[in-house]
Protein backbone atom coordinates (compact mmCIF):
# COMPACT_ATOMS: atom_id res chain seq x y z
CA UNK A 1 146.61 77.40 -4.85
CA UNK A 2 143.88 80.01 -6.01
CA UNK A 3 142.26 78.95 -9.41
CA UNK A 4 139.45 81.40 -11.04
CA UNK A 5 137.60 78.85 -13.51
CA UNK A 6 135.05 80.10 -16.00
CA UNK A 7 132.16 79.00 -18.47
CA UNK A 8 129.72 80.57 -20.76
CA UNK A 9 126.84 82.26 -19.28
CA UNK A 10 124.20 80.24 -21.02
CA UNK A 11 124.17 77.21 -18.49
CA UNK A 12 124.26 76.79 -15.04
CA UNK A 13 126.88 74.41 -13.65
CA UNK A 14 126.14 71.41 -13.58
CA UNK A 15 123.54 71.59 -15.97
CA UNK A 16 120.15 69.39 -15.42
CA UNK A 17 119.93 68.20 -18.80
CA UNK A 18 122.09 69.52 -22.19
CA UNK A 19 125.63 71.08 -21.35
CA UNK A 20 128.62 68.97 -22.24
CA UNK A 21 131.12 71.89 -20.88
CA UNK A 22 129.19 72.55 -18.05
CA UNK A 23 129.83 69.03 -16.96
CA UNK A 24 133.44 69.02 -16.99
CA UNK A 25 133.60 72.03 -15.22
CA UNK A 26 131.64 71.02 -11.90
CA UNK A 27 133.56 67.81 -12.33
CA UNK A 28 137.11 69.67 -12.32
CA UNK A 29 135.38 72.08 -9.08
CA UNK A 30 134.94 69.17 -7.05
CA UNK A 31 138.33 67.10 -7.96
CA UNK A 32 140.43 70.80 -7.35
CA UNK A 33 138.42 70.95 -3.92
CA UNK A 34 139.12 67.93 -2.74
CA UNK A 35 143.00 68.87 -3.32
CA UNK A 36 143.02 71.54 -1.50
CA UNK A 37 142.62 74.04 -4.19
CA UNK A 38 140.91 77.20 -3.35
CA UNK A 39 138.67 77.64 -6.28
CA UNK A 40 136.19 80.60 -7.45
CA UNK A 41 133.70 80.08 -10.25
CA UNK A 42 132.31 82.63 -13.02
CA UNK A 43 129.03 81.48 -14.36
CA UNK A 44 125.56 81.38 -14.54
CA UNK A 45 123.99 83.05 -11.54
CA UNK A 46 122.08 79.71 -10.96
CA UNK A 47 124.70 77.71 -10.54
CA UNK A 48 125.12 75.30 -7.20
CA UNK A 49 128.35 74.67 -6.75
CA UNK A 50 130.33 73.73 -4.04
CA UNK A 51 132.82 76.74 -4.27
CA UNK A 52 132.29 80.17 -4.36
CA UNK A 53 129.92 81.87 -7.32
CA UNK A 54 130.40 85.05 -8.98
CA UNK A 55 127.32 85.60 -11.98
CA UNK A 56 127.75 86.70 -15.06
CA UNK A 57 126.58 90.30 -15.81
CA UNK A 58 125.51 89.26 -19.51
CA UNK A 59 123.10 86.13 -19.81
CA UNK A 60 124.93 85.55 -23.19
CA UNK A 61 128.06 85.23 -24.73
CA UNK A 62 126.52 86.60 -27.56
CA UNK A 63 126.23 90.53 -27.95
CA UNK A 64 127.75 93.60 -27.61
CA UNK A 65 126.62 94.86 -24.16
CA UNK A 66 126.87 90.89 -22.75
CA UNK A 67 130.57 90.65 -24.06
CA UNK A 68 131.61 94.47 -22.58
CA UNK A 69 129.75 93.51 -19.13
CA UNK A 70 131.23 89.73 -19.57
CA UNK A 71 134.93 91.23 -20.14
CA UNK A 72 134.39 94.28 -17.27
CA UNK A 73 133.69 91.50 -14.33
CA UNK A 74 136.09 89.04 -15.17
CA UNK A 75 138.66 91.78 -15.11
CA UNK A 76 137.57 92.88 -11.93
CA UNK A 77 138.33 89.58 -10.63
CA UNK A 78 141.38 89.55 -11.60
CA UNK A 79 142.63 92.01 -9.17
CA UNK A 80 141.18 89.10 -6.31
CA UNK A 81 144.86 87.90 -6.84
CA UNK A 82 144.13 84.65 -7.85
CA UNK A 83 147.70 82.52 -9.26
CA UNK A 84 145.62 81.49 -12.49
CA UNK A 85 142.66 81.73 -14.40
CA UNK A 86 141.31 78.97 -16.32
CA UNK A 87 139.04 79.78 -19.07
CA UNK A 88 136.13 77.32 -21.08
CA UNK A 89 134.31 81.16 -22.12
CA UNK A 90 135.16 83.17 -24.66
CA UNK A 91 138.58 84.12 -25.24
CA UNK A 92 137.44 87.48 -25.36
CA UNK A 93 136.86 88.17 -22.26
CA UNK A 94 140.29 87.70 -21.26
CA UNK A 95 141.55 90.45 -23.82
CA UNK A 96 142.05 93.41 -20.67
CA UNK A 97 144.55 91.00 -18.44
CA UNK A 98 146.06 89.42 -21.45
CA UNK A 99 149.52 91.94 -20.67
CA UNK A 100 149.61 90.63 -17.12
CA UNK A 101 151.85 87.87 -15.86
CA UNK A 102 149.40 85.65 -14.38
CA UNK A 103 148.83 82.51 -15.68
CA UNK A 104 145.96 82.30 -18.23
CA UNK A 105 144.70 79.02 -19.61
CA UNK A 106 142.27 78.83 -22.29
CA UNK A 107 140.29 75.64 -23.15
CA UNK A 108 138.69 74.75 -26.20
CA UNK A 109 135.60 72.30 -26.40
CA UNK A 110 134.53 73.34 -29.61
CA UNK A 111 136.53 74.55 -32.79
CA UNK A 112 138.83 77.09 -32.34
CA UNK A 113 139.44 80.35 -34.25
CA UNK A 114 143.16 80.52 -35.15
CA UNK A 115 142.29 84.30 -36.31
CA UNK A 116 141.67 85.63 -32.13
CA UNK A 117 144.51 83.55 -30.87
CA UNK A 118 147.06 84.79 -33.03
CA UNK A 119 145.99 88.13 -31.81
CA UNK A 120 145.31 87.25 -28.09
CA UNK A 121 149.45 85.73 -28.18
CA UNK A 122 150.46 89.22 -29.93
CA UNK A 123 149.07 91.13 -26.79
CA UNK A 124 149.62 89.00 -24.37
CA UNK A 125 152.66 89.03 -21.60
CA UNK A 126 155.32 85.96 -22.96
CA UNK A 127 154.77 82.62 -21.42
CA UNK A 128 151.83 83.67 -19.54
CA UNK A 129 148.55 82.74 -21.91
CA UNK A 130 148.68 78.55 -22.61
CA UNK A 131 145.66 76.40 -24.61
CA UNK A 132 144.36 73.23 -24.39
CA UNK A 133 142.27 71.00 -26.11
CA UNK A 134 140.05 68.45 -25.74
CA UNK A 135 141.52 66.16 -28.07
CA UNK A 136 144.12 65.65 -30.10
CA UNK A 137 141.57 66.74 -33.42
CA UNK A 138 141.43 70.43 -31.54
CA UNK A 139 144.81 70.82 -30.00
CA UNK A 140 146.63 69.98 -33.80
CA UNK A 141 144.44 72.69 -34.73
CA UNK A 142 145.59 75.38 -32.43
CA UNK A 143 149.54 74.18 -32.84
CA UNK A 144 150.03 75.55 -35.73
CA UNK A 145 150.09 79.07 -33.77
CA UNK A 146 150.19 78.75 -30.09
CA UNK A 147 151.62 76.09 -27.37
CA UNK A 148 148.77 73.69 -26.60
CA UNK A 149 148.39 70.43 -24.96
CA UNK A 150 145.28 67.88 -25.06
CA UNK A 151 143.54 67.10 -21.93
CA UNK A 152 140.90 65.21 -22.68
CA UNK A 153 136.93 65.66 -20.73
CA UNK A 154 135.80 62.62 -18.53
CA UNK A 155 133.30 62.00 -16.09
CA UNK A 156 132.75 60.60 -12.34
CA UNK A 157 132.82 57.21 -13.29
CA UNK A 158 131.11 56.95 -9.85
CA UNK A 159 128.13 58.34 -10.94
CA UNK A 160 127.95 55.70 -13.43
CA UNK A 161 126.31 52.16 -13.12
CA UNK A 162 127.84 49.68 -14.42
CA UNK A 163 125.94 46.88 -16.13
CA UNK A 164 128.56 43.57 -17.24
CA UNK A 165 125.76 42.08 -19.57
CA UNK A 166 122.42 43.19 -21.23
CA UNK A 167 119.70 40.93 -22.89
CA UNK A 168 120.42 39.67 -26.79
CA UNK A 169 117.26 42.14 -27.75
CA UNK A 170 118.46 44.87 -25.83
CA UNK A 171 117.55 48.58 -27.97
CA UNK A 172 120.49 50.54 -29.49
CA UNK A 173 120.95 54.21 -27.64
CA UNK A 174 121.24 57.55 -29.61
CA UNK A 175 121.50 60.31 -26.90
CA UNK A 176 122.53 64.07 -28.19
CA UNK A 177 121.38 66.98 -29.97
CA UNK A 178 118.33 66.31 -32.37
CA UNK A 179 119.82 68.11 -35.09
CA UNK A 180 121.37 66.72 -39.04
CA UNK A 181 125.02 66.69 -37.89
CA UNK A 182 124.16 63.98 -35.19
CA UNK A 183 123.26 62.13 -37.45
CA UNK A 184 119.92 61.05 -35.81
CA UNK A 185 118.75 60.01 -39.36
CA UNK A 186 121.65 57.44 -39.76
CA UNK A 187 121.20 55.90 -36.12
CA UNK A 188 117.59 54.98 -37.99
CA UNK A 189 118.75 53.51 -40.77
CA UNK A 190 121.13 51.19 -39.03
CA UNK A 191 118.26 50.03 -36.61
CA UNK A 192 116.09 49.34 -39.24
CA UNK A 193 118.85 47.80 -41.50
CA UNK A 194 120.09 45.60 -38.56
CA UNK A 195 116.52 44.75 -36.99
CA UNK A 196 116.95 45.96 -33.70
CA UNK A 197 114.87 48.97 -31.25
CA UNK A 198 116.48 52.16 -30.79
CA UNK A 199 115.99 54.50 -28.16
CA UNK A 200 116.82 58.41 -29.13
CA UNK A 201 116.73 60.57 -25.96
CA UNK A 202 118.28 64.10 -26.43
CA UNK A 203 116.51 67.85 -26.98
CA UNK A 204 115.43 69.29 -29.98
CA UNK A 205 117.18 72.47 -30.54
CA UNK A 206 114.56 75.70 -30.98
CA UNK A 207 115.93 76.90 -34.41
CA UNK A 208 113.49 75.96 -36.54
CA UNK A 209 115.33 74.14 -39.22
CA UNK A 210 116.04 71.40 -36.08
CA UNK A 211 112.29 70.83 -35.98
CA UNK A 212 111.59 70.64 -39.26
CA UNK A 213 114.35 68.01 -39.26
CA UNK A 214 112.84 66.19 -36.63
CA UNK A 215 109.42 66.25 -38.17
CA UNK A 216 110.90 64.84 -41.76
CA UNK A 217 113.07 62.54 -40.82
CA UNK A 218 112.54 61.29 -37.11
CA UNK A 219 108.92 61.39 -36.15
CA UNK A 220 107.85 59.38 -39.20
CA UNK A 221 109.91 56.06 -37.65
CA UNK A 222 108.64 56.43 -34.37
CA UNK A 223 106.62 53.75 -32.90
CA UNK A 224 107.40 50.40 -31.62
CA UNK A 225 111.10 49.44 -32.58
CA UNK A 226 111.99 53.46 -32.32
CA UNK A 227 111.14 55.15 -30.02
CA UNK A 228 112.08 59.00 -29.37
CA UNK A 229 111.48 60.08 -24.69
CA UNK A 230 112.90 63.42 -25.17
CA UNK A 231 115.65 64.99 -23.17
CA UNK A 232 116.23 62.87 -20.02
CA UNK A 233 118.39 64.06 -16.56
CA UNK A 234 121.50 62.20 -15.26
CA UNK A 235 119.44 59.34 -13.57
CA UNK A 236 117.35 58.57 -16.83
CA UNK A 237 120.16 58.65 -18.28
CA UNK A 238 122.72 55.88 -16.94
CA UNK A 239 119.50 53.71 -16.79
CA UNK A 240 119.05 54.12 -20.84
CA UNK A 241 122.99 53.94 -21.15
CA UNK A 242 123.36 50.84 -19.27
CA UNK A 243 120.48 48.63 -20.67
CA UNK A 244 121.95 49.86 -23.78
CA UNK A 245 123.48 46.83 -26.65
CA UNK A 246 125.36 49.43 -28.40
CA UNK A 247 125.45 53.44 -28.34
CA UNK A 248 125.85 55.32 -31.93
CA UNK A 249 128.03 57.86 -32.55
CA UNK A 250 126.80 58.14 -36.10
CA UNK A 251 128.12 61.73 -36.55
CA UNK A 252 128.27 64.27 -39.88
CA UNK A 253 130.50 66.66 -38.44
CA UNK A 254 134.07 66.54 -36.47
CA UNK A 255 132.64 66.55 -33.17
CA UNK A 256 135.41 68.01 -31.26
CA UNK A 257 134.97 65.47 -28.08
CA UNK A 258 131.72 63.73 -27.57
CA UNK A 259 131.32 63.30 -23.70
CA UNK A 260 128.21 61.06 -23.94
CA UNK A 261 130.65 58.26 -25.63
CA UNK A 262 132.86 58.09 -22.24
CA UNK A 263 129.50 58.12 -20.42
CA UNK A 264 128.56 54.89 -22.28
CA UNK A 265 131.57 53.09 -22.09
CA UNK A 266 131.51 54.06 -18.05
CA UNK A 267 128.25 52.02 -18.27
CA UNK A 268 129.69 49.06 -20.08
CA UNK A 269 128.17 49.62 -23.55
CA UNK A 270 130.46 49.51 -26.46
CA UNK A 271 130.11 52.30 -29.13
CA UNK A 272 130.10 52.40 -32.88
CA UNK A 273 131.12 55.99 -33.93
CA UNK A 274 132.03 57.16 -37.49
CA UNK A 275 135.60 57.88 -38.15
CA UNK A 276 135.37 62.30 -37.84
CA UNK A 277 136.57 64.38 -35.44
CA UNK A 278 137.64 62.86 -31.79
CA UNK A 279 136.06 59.35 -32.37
CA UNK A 280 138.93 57.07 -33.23
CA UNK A 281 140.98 59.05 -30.00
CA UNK A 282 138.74 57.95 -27.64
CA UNK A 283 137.44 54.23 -29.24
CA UNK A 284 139.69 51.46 -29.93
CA UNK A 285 138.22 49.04 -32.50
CA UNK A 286 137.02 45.32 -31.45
CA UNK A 287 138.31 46.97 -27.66
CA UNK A 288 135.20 49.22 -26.47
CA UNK A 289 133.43 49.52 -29.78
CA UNK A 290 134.06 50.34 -33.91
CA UNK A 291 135.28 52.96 -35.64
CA UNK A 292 133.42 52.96 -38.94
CA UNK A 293 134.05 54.76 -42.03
CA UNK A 294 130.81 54.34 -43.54
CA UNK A 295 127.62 53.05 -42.71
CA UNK A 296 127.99 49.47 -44.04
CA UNK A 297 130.32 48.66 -41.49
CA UNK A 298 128.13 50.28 -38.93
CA UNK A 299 125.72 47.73 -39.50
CA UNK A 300 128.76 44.83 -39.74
CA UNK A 301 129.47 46.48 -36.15
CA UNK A 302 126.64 46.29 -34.48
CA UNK A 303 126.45 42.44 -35.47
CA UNK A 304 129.75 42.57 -33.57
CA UNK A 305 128.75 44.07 -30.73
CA UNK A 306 129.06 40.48 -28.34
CA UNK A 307 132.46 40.66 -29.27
CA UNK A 308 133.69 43.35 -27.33
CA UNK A 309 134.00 42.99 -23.38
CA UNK A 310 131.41 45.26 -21.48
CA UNK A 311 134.48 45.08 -18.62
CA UNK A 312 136.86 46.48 -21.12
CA UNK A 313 134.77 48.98 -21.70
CA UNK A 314 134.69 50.71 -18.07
CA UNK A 315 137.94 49.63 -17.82
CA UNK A 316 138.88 52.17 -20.67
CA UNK A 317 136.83 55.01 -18.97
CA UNK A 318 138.08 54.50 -15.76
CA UNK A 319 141.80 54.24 -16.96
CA UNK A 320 141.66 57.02 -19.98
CA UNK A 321 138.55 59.24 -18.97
CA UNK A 322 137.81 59.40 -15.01
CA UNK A 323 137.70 62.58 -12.90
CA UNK A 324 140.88 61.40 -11.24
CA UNK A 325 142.52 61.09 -14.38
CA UNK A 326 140.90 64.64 -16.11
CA UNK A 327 141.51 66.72 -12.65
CA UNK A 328 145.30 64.69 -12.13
CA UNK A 329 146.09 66.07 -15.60
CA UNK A 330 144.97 69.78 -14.91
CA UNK A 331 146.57 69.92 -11.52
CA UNK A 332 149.75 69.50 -13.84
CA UNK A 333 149.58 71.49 -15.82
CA UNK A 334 148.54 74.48 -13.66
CA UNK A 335 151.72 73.83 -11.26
CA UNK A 336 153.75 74.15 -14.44
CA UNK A 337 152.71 77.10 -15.40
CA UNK A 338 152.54 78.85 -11.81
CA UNK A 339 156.04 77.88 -11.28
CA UNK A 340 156.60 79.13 -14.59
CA UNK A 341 155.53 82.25 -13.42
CA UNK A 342 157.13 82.45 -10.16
CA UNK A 343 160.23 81.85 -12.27
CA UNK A 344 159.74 84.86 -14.44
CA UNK A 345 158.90 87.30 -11.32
């Protein structure tokens, strides 16, 4: 089997510090590999991956002369004779080998626009161009006008230490994007509210409307009981995630997956998420952590944090979210749709 994968230019793969997508992919690389799979990877030219690289032309996915040079090489490629492509870019890019046979999976991490894939199924060859979601919040989205399935993302649970018990005045964990929608703010409050340190590790976006959040309504609580250590790499963080009490998913937006929750619960550390987006697919209340509608019940949660097994918890991710599980699932669904193909030829 000969899989093209490919990601947004933006990143390399796997990223050092932000780059949820990025993740996955290098994850699904090595778990194809190690079945045999012959796989080639478009993406950032600094990339270091164990298959073989082709760069991007455009550094962006943003841009009229980046999406024209984007679109040109990955239709070059195509003519490499490769049974299926496998894209988490921009559907865009696709557009020139949309009328061909081969398979053609797109994935969706984010939100996606029902407007382009109505118009990518119009020009594309019957059967041959499938979606997939990351959870069942995205993939009800794009069923009301293409097939789609949910795979959810995961992560090497290897990579991840597991810790069966932390001390009664271990620190609360926010790790993600410094920005409103995070809800950065909110993880705050409920330390403060509930008497307990928090630790926020994550970058600070470069718009400056993320700074000027930061500076209003961060950096004022920082000091003792909260303290803010910046982005942090893999290493830093499993040792923040697995000394954590709890990790808060206090979120203002439908966040579309949320890999740093599976990362957690790899660790042991139960997570109290609002109810939005792909929270309540991925934790099971009084199980691995609390779904909460508001946040008066995340601060009733996080008093009932020693109720909820730290084994159940990697239990969960290693059942529901592991690489064997994510790559298992993909391998499916790509034999399906080759054969599918063969069928038609």
């Amino acid at each position: 089997m000969r899989i093209l994968l490919t990601v947004d230019p933006e990143i390399p793969v796997p990223p050092t510090h932000y780059g949820g997508i990025e993740r996955i992919v290098d994850m699904l690389i090595h778990g194809l590999i190690e079945k045999g799979v012959q796989v080639t990877l478009i993406a950032n030219p600094n990339s270091n991956v164990s298959c073989e690289l082709i760069p991007w032309r455009g550094s962006s996915s943003r841009g009229t002369v980046n999406n024209i040079q984007n679109t040109y090489l990955l239709t070059k490629s195509y003519f490499r004779k490769y049974d299926l492509i496998h894209s988490f870019s921009r559907l865009l890019y696709l557009t020139p080998i949309l009328p061909f046979s081969i398979p053609k999976i797109m994935s969706y991490q984010r939100e996606p626009s029902l407007y382009q894939i109505k118009k990518s199924i119009l020009i594309s060859k019957k059967g041959s161009l499938f979606f997939t979601g990351c959870s069942d919040y995205i993939t009800n989205k794009i069923k009301t006008v293409a097939p789609a399935t949910t795979i959810y993302n995961g992560v090497d649970i290897a990579r991840f230490k597991f810790s069966d018990r932390v001390s009664s005045n271990a620190p609360l964990v926010f790790l993600g994007r410094i920005e409103y929608i995070k809800g950065v703010h909110v993880a705050i409050d409920i330390a403060l509210k509930t008497g307990r340190k928090l630790i926020i590790a994550g970058n600070i976006p470069p718009e400056e409307k993320h700074q000027s959040y930061f500076n209003a309504e961060v950096k004022p609580y920082l000091g003792e009981q909260i303290q803010y250590v910046g982005p942090v790499n893999d290493s830093e963080k499993n040792d923040i995630l697995r000394n954590a009490y709890a990790f808060l998913m206090p979120i203002l937006w439908n966040e579309p997956f949320g890999i740093v929750m599976i990362e957690a619960l790899a660790c042991g550390t139960p997570v109290i998420g609002f109810n939005r987006g792909a929270v309540p697919e991925i934790v099971q209340n009084g199980i691995n952590g609390f779904v909460c509608n508001d946040i008066y019940e995340a601060y009733e949660a996080v008093m009932r944090v020693p109720d909820v097994s730290r084994a159940n918890c990697r239990k969960i991710a290693e059942h529901r979210f592991s690489q064997s599980v994510i790559v298992k699932n993909y391998m499916t669904l790509y034999e399906k749709h080759i054969n599918k193909n063969l069928n038609y030829d």
